[in-house]
N, C-alpha and C. Protein backbone atom coordinates (compact mmCIF):
# COMPACT_ATOMS: atom_id res chain seq x y z
N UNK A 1 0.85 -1.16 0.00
CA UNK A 1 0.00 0.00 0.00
C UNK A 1 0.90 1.23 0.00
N UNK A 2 0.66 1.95 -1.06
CA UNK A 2 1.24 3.64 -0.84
C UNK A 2 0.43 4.57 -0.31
N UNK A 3 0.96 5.61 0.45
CA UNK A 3 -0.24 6.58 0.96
C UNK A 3 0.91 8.47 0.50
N UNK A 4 0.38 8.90 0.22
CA UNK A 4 1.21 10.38 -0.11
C UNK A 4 0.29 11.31 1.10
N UNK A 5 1.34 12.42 1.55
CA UNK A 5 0.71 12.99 2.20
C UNK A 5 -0.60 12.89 2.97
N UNK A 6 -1.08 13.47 3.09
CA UNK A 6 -2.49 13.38 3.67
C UNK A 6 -2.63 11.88 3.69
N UNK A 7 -2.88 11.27 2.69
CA UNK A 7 -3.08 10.14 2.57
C UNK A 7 -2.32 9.06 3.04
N UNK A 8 -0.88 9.61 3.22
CA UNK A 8 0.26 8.38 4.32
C UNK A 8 -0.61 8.40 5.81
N UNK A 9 -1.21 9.42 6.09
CA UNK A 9 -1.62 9.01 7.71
C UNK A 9 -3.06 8.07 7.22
N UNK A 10 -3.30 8.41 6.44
CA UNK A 10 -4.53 7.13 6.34
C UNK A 10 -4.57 5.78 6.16
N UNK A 11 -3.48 5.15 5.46
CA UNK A 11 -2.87 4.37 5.70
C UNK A 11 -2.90 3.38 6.47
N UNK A 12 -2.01 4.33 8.22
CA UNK A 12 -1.73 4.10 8.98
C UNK A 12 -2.91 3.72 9.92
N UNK A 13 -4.41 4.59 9.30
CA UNK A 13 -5.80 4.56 10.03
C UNK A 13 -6.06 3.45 9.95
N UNK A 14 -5.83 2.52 8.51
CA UNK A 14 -6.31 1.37 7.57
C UNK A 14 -6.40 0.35 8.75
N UNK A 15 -5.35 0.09 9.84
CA UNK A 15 -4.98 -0.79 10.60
C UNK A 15 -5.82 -0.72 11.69
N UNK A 16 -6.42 0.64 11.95
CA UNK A 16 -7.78 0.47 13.25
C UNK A 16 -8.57 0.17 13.30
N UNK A 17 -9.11 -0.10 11.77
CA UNK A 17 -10.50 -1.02 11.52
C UNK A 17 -10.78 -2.10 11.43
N UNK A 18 -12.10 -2.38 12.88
CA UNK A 18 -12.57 -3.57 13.09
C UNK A 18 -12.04 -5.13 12.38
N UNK A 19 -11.54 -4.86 11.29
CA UNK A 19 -11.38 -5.91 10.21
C UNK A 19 -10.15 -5.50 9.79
N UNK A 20 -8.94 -5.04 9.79
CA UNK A 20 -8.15 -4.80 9.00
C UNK A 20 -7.36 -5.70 8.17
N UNK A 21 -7.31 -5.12 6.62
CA UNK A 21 -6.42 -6.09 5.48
C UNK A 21 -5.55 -6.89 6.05
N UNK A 22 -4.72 -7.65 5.56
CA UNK A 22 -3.63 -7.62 5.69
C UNK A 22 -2.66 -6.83 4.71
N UNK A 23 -1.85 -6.45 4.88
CA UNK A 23 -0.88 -5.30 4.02
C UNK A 23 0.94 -5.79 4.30
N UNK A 24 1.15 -6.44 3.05
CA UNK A 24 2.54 -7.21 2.78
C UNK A 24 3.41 -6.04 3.00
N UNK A 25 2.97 -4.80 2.06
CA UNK A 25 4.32 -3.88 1.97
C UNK A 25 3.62 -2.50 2.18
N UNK A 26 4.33 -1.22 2.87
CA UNK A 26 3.91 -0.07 3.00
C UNK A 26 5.12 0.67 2.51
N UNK A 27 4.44 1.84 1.56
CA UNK A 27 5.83 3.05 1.70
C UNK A 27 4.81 4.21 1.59
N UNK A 28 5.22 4.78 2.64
CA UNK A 28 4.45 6.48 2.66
C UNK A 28 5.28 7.81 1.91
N UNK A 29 4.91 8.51 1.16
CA UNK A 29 5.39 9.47 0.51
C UNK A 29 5.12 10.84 1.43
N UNK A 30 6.40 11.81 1.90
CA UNK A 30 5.65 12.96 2.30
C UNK A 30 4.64 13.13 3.12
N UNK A 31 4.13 11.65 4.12
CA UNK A 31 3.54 11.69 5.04
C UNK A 31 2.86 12.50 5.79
N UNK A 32 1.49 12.65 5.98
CA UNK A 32 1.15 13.49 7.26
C UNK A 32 0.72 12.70 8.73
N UNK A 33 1.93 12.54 9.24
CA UNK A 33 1.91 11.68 10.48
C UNK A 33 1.23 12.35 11.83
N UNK A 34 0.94 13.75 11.72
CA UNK A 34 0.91 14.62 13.07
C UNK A 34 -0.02 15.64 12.36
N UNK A 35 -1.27 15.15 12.65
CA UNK A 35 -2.34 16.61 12.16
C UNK A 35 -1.84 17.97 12.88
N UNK A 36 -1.34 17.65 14.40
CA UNK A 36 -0.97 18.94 15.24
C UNK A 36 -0.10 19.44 14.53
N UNK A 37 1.08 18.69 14.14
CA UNK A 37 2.11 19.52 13.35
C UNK A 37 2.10 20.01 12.07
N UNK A 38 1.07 19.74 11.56
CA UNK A 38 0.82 20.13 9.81
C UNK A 38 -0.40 21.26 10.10
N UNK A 39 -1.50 21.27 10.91
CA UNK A 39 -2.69 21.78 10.58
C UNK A 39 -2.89 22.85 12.26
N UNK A 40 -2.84 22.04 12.92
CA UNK A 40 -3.81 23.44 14.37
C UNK A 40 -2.46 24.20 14.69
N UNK A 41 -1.36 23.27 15.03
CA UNK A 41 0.01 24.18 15.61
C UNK A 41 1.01 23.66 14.57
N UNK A 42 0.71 24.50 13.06
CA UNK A 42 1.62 23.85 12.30
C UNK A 42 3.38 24.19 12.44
N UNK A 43 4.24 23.66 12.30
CA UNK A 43 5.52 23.69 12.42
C UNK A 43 6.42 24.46 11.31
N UNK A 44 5.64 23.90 9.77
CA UNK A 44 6.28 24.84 9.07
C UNK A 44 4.91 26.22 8.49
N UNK A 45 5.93 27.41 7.47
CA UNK A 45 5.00 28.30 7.37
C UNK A 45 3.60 28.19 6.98
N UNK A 46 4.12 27.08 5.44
CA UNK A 46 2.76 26.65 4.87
C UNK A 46 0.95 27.02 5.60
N UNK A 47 1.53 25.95 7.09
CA UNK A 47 0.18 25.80 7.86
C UNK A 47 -0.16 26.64 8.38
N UNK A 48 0.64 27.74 8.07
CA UNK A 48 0.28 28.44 9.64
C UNK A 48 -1.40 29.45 9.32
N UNK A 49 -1.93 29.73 8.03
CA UNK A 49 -2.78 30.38 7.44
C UNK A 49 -3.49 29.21 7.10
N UNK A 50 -3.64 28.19 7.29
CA UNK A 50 -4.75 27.47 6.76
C UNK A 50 -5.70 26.99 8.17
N UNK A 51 -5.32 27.43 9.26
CA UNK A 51 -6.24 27.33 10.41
C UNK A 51 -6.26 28.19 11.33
N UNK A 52 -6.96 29.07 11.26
CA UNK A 52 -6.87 30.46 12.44
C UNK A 52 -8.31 30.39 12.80
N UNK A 53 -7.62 31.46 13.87
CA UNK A 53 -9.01 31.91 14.78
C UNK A 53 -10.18 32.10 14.47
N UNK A 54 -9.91 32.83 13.31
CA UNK A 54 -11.07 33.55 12.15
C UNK A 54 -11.65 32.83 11.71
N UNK A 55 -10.71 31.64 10.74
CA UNK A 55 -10.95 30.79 10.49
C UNK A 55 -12.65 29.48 11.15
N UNK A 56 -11.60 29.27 12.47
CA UNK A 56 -12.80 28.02 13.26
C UNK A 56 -13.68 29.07 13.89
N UNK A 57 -13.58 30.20 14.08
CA UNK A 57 -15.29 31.14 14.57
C UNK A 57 -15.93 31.16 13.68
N UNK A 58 -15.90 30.95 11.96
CA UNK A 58 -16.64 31.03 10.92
C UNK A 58 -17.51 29.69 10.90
N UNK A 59 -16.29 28.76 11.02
CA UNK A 59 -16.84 27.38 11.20
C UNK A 59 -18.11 27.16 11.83
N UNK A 60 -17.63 27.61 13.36
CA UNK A 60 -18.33 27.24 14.42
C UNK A 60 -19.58 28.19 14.33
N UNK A 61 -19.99 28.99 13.96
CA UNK A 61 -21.28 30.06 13.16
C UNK A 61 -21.77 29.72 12.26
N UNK A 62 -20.85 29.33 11.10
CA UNK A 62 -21.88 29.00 9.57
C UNK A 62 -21.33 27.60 9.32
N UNK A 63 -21.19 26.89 9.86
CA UNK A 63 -20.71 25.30 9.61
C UNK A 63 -19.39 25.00 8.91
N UNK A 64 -19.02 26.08 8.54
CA UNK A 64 -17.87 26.12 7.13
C UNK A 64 -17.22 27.39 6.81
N UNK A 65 -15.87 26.94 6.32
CA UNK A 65 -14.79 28.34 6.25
C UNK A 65 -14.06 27.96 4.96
N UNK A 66 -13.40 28.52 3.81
CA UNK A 66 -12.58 28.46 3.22
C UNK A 66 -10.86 28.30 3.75
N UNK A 67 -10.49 26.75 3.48
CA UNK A 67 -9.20 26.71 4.22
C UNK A 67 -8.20 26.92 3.41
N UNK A 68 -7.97 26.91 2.24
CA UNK A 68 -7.13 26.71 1.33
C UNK A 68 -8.19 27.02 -0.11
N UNK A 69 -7.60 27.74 -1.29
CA UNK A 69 -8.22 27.69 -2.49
C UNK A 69 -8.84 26.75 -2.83
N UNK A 70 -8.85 25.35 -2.50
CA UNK A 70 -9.63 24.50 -3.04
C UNK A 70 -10.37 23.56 -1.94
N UNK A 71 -10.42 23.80 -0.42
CA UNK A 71 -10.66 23.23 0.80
C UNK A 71 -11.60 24.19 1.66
N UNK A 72 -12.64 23.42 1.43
CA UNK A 72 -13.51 23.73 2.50
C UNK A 72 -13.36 23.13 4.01
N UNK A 73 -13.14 23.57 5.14
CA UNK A 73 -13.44 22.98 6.35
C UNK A 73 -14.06 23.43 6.83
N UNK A 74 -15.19 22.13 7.61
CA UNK A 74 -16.27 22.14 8.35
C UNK A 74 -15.86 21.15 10.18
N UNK A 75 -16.50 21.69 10.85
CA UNK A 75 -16.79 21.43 12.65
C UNK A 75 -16.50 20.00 12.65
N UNK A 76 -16.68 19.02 11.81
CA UNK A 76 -16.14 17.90 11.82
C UNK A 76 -14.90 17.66 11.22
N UNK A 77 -14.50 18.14 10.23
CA UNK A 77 -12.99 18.11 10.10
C UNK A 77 -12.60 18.75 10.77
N UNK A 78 -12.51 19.81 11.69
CA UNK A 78 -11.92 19.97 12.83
C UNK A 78 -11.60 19.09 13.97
N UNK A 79 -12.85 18.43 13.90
CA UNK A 79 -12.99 17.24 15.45
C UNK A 79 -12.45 16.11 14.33
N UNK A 80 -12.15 15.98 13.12
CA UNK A 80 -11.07 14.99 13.09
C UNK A 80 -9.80 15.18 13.24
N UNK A 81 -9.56 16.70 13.07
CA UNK A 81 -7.93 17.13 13.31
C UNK A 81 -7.54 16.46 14.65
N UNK A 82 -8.47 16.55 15.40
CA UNK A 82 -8.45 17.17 16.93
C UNK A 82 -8.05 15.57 17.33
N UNK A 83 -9.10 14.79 17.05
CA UNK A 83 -9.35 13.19 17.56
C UNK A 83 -8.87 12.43 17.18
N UNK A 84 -8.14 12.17 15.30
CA UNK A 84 -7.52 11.15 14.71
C UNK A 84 -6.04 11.10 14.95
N UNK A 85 -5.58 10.38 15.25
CA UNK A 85 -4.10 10.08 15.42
C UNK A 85 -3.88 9.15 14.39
N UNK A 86 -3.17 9.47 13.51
CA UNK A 86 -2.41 8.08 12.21
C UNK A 86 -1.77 7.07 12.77
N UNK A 87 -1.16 8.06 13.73
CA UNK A 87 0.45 6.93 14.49
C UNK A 87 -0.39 5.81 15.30
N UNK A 88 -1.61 5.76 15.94
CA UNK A 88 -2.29 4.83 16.70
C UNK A 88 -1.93 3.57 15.71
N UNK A 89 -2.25 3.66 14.56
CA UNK A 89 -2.21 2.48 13.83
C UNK A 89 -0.97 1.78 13.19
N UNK A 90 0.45 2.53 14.05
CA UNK A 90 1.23 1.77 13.33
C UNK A 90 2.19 0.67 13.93
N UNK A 91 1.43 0.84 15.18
CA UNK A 91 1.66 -0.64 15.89
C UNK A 91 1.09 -1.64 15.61
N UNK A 92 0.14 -1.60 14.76
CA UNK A 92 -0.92 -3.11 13.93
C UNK A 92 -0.23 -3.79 13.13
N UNK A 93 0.63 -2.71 12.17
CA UNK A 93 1.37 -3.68 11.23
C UNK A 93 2.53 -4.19 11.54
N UNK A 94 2.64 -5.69 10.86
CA UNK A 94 3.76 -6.76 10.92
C UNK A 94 4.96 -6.30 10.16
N UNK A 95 4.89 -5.79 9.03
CA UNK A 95 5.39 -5.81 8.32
C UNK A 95 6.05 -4.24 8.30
N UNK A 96 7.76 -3.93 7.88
CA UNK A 96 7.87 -2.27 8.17
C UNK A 96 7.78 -1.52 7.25
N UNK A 97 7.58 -0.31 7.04
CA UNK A 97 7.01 0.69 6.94
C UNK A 97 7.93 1.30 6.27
N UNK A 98 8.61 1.95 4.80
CA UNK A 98 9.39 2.70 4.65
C UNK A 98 8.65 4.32 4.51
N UNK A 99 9.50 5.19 4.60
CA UNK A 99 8.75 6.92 4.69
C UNK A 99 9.99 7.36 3.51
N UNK A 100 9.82 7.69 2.70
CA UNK A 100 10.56 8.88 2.16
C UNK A 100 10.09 9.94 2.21
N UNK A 101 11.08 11.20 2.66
CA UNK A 101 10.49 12.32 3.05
C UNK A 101 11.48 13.09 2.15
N UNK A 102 10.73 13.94 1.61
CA UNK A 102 12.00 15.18 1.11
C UNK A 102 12.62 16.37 2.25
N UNK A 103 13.83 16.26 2.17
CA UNK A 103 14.16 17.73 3.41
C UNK A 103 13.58 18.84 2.90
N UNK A 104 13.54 19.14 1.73
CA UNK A 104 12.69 20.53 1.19
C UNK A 104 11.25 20.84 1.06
N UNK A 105 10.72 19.66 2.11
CA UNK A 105 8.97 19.93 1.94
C UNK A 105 8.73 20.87 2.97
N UNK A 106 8.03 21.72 2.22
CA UNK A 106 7.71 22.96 2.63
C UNK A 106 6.21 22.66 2.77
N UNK A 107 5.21 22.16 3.21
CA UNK A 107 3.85 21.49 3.07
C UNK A 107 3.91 20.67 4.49
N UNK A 108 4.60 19.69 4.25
CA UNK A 108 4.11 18.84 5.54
C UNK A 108 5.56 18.24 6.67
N UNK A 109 6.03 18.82 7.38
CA UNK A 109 6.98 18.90 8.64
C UNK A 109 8.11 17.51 8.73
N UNK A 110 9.13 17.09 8.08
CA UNK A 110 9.79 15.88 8.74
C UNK A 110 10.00 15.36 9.87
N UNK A 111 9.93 16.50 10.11
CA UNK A 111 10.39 16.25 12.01
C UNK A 111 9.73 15.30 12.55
N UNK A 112 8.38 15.09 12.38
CA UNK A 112 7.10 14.04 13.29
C UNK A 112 7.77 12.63 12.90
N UNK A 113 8.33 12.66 11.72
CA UNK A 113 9.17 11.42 10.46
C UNK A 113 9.75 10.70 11.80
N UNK A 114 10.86 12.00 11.58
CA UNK A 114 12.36 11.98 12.27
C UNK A 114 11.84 11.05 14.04
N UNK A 115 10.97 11.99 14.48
CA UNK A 115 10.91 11.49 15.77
C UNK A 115 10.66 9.96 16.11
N UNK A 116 9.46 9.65 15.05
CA UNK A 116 8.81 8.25 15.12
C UNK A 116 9.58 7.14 14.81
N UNK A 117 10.41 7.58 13.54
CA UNK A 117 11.63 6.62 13.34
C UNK A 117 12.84 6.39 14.04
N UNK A 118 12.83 7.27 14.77
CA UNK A 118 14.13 6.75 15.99
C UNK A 118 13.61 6.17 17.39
N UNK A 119 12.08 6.18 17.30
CA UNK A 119 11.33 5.16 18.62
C UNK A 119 11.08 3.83 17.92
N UNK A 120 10.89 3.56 16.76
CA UNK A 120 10.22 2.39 15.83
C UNK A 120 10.96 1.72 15.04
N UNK A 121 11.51 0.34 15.39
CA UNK A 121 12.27 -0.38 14.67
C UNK A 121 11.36 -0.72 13.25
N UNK A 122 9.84 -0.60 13.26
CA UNK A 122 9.06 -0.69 12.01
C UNK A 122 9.12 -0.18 11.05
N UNK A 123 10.02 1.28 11.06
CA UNK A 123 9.66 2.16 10.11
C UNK A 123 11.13 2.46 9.62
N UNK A 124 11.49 2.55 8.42
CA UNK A 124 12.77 2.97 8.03
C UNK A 124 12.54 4.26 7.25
N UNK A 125 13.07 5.34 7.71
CA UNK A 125 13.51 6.68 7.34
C UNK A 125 14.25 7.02 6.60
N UNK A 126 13.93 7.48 4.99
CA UNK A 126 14.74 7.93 3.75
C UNK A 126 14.46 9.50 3.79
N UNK A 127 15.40 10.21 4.02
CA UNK A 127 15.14 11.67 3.93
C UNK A 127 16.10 11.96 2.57
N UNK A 128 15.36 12.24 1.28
CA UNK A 128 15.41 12.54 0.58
C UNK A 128 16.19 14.06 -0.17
N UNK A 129 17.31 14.25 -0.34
CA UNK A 129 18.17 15.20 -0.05
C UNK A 129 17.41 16.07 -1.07
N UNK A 130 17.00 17.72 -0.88
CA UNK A 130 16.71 18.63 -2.21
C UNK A 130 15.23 18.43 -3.16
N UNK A 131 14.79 17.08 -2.05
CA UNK A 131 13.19 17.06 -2.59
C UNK A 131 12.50 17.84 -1.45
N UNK A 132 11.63 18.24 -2.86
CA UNK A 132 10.03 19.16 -1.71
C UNK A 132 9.43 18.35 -1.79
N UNK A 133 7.81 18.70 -1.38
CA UNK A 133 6.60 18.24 -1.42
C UNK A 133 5.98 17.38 -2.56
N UNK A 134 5.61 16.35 -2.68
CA UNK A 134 5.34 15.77 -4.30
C UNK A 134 6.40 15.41 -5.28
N UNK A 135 7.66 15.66 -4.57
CA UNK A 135 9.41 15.04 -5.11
C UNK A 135 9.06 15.50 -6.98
N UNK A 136 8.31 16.88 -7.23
CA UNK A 136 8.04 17.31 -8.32
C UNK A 136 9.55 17.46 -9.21
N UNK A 137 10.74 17.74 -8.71
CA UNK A 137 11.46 17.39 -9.51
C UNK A 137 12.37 16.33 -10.42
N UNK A 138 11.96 16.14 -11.69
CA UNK A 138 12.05 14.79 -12.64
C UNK A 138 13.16 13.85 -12.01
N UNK A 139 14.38 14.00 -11.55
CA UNK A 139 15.29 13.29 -10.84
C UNK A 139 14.65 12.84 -9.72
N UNK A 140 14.13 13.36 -8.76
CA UNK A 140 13.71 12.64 -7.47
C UNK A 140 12.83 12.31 -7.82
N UNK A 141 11.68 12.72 -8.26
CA UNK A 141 10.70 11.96 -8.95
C UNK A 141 11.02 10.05 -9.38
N UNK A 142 11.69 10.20 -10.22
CA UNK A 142 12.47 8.74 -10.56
C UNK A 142 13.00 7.96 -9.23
N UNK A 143 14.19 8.79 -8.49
CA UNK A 143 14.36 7.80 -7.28
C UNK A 143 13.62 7.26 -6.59
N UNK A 144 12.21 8.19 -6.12
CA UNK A 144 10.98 7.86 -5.48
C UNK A 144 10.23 6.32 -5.89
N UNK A 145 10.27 6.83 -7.13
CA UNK A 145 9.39 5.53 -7.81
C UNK A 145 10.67 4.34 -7.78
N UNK A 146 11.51 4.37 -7.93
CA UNK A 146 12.51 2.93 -7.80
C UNK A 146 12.43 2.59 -6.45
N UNK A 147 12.98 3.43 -5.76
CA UNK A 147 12.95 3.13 -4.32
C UNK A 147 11.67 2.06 -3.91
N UNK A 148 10.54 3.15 -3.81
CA UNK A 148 9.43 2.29 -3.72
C UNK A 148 9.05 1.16 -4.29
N UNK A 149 9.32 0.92 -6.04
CA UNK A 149 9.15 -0.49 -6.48
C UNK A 149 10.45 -1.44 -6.02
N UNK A 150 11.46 -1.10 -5.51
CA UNK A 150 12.26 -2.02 -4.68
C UNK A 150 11.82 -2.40 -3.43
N UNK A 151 11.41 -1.43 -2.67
CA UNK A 151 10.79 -1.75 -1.36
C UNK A 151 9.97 -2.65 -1.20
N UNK A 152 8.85 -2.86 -2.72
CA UNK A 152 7.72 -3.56 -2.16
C UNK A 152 7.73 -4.94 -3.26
N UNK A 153 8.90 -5.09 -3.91
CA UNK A 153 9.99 -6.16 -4.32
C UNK A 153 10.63 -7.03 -3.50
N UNK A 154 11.01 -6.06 -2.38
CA UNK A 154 11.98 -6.97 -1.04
C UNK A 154 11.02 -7.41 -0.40
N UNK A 155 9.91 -7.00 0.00
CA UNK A 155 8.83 -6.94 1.03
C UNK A 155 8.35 -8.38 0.31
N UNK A 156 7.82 -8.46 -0.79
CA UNK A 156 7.63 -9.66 -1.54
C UNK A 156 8.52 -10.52 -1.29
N UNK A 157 9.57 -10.61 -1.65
CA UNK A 157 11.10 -11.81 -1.14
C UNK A 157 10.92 -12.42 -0.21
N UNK A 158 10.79 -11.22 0.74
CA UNK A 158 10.75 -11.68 2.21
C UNK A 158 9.94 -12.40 2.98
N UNK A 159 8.55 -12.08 2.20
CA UNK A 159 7.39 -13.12 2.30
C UNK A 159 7.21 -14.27 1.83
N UNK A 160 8.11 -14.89 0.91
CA UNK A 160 8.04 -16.06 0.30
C UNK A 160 8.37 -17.01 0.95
């Protein structure tokens, strides 16, 4: 399973449900491991305008605020900021976890990366030298995608 941003902490949700898959191989891209650190008390600049005061009093009055040009948030995506933890779920899986993170993402914080991977023998930490957000440039772009189809190549091996 791949998860990019936003979508790497969901992932990680995949494992809290009542029933969960089983899942041979994981690699998260650019991860959002820490809603606190990306969204209410974000760490880098990006976040720091996509959730204000102004912001959740609009919410909390007309149900809904403009968070971003293309993001609406409403009183329940708030109370999911607030309540969902990704990381709950990454003690479910058997199998480890690679993260490539770019040092130049300016979007979503390494640091939460950094921390989790030096408590978690599950998770192996690729910090990606000169990539941003979405590894949009054609060179990292490419490493990304090898990396990952090696990862979930070995992950296969290893299961045999």
């Amino acid at each position: 399973m791949i998860g990019s941003s936003f979508g790497g902490g969901i992932v990680l949700l995949e494992k809290l449900l009542p029933q969960p898959k089983e899942i041979a191989s994981v690699v998260l891209l650019n991860p959002v491991l820490d809603y606190e650190a990306t969204f209410l008390n974000p760490l880098l600049e990006w976040g720091k305008g996509i959730i204000d005061i102004k912001k959740i009093k609009r919410i909390q009055t007309e149900g809904k605020a403009t968070l971003t040009d293309t993001f609406e948030g409403s009183i329940d995506f708030l109370n999911e900021m607030c309540l969902i933890r990704p990381l709950l779920g990454l003690n479910n899986f058997e199998n480890p976890i690679l993260i490539l993170h770019g040092d130049k993402d300016d979007k979503v914080p390494l640091e939460p990366a950094k921390q989790i991977a030096e408590h978690s023998s599950k998770l192996k930490l690729e910090v990606v030298q000169g990539a941003a957000h979405a590894f949009k440039d054609p060179d990292k772009e490419a490493y990304v995608h090898k990396r990952t189809i090696d990862w979930i190549l070995e992950s296969i091996e290893l299961r045999s």
